[in-house]
Structure formats: C-alpha cells, structure tokens
Protein backbone atom coordinates (compact mmCIF):
# COMPACT_ATOMS: atom_id res chain seq x y z
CA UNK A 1 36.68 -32.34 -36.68
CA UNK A 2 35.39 -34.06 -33.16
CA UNK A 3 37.84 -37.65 -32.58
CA UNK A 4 35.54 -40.40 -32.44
CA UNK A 5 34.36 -41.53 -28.81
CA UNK A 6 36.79 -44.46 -28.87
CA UNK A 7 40.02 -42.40 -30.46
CA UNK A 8 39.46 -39.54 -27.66
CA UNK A 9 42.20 -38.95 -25.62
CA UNK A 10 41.79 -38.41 -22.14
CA UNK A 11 43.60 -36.88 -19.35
CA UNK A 12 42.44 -36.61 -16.00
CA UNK A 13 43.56 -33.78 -13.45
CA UNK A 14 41.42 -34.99 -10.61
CA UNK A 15 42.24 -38.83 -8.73
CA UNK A 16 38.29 -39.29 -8.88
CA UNK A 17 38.15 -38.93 -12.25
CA UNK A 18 40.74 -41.21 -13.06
CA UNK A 19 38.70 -43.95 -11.27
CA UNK A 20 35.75 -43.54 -12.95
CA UNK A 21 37.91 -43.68 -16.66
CA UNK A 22 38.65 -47.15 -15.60
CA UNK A 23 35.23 -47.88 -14.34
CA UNK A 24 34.22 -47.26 -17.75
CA UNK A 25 36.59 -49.52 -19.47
CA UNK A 26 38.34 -46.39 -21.04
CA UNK A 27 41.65 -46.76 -19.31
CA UNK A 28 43.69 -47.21 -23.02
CA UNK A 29 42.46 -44.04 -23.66
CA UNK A 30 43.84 -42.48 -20.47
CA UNK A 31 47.13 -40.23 -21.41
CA UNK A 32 48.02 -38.52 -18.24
CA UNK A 33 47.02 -38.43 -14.63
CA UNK A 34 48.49 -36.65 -11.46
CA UNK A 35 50.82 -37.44 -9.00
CA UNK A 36 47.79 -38.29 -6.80
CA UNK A 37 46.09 -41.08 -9.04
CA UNK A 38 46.67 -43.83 -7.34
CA UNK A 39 43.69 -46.28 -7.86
CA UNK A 40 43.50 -48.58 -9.70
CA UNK A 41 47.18 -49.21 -9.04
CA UNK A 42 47.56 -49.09 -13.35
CA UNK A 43 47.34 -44.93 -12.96
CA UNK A 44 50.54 -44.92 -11.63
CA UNK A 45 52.20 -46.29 -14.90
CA UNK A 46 50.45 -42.92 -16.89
CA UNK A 47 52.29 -39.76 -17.49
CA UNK A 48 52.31 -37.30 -14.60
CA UNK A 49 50.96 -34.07 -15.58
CA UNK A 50 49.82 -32.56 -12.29
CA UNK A 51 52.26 -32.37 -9.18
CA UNK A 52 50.89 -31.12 -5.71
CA UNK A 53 52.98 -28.94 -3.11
CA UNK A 54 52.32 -32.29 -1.32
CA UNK A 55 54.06 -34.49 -3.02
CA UNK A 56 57.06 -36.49 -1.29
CA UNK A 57 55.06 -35.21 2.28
CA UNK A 58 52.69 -36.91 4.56
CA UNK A 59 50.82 -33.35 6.18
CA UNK A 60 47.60 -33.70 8.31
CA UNK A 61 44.51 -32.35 7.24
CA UNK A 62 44.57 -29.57 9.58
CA UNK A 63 47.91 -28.89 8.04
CA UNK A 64 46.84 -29.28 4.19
CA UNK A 65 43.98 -26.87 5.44
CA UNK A 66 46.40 -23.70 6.72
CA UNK A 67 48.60 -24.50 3.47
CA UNK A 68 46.26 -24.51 1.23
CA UNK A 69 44.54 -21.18 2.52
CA UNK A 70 47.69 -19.54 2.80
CA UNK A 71 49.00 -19.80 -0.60
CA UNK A 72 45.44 -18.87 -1.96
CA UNK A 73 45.49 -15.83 0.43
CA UNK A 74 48.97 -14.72 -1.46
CA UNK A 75 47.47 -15.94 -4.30
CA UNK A 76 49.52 -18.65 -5.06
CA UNK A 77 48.83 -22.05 -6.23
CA UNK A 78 49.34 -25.77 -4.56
CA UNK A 79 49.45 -27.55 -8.12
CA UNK A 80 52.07 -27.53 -11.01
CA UNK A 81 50.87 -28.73 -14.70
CA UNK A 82 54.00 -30.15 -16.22
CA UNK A 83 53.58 -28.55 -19.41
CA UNK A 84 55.60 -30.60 -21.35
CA UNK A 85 53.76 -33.64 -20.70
CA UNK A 86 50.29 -32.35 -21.64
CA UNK A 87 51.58 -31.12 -24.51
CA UNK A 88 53.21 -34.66 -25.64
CA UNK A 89 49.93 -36.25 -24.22
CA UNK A 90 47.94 -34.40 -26.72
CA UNK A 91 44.93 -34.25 -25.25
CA UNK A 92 40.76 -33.78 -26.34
CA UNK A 93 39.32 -34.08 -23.15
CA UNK A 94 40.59 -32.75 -19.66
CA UNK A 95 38.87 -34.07 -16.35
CA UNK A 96 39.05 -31.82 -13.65
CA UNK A 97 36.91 -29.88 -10.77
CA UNK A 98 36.88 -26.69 -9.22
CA UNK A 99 39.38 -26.16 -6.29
CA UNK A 100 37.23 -27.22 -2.98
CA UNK A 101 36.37 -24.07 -0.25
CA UNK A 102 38.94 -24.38 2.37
C-alpha cells in the first residue's frame, strides 16, 4: 500500500533537490540529505546519507573535472551512500539525477 502524499518520506541525494523539498513546504518530510545540502541552512540538521570524495576539500573545477574522470575511467565512484542511515531513514521516495558528462 502507497503512504499518503503527506506521510511520504523523502530523501534527497541531489543538493537541488533538497531545495526544491523546501520550496514546497515538504521539509518535515525530508529524512536524509548529502553532505552537500547546504541550502536552506535547515538541510544541514538532516541525516547524511551521501558523502562525496570531496568532502573536508576545497578542489577547483578543473581539478573536480580530472578526479572525477579518473575514477570513472577505473571505474570507481566519487560518492559513498551510508547505508546505515538510509536504512534507519526508511525511505519511499529517493531524489536523485544521473551523474553529469565530465
């Protein structure tokens, strides 16, 4: 059985999305972000489920871009789902996007 819309439980795996859950008033609904949700500044009080390789760094573009297209080339990847925390966060609905072309 489907959760009705206002007992859904969100989590949002993209910084974009998480802006436009609070756009929409849906923010109490919100049960995980990633380490990059920062706006509003309210997403940094939800459970981290996504770290980047980035995280604690301050890299250029240019040097996201060679990172990024390295790891890929080894296929490796530049995110980490904490899986404990989705799994407490419970969630029906996952935002997220398809990795950008580097």
């Amino acid at each position: 059985m489907m959760p009705r819309a206002d007992q859904v439980r969100i989590c949002s795996l993209q910084p974009g999305a998480t802006e436009i859950v609070y756009a929409l008033g849906l923010q109490d609904q919100l049960f995980g972000v990633t380490s990059k949700c920062d706006y509003p500044p309210d997403a940094l009080n939800r459970p981290v489920i996504v770290h980047s390789l980035f995280d604690g760094k301050h890299p250029t573009s240019g040097d996201i871009n060679q990172t990024i297209a390295e790891l890929f080339g080894k296929g490796q990847k530049i995110n980490e789902i904490d899986q404990q925390v989705l799994a407490a966060a419970e969630p029906d609905l996952l935002l997220t996007q398809a990795i950008c072309e580097v």
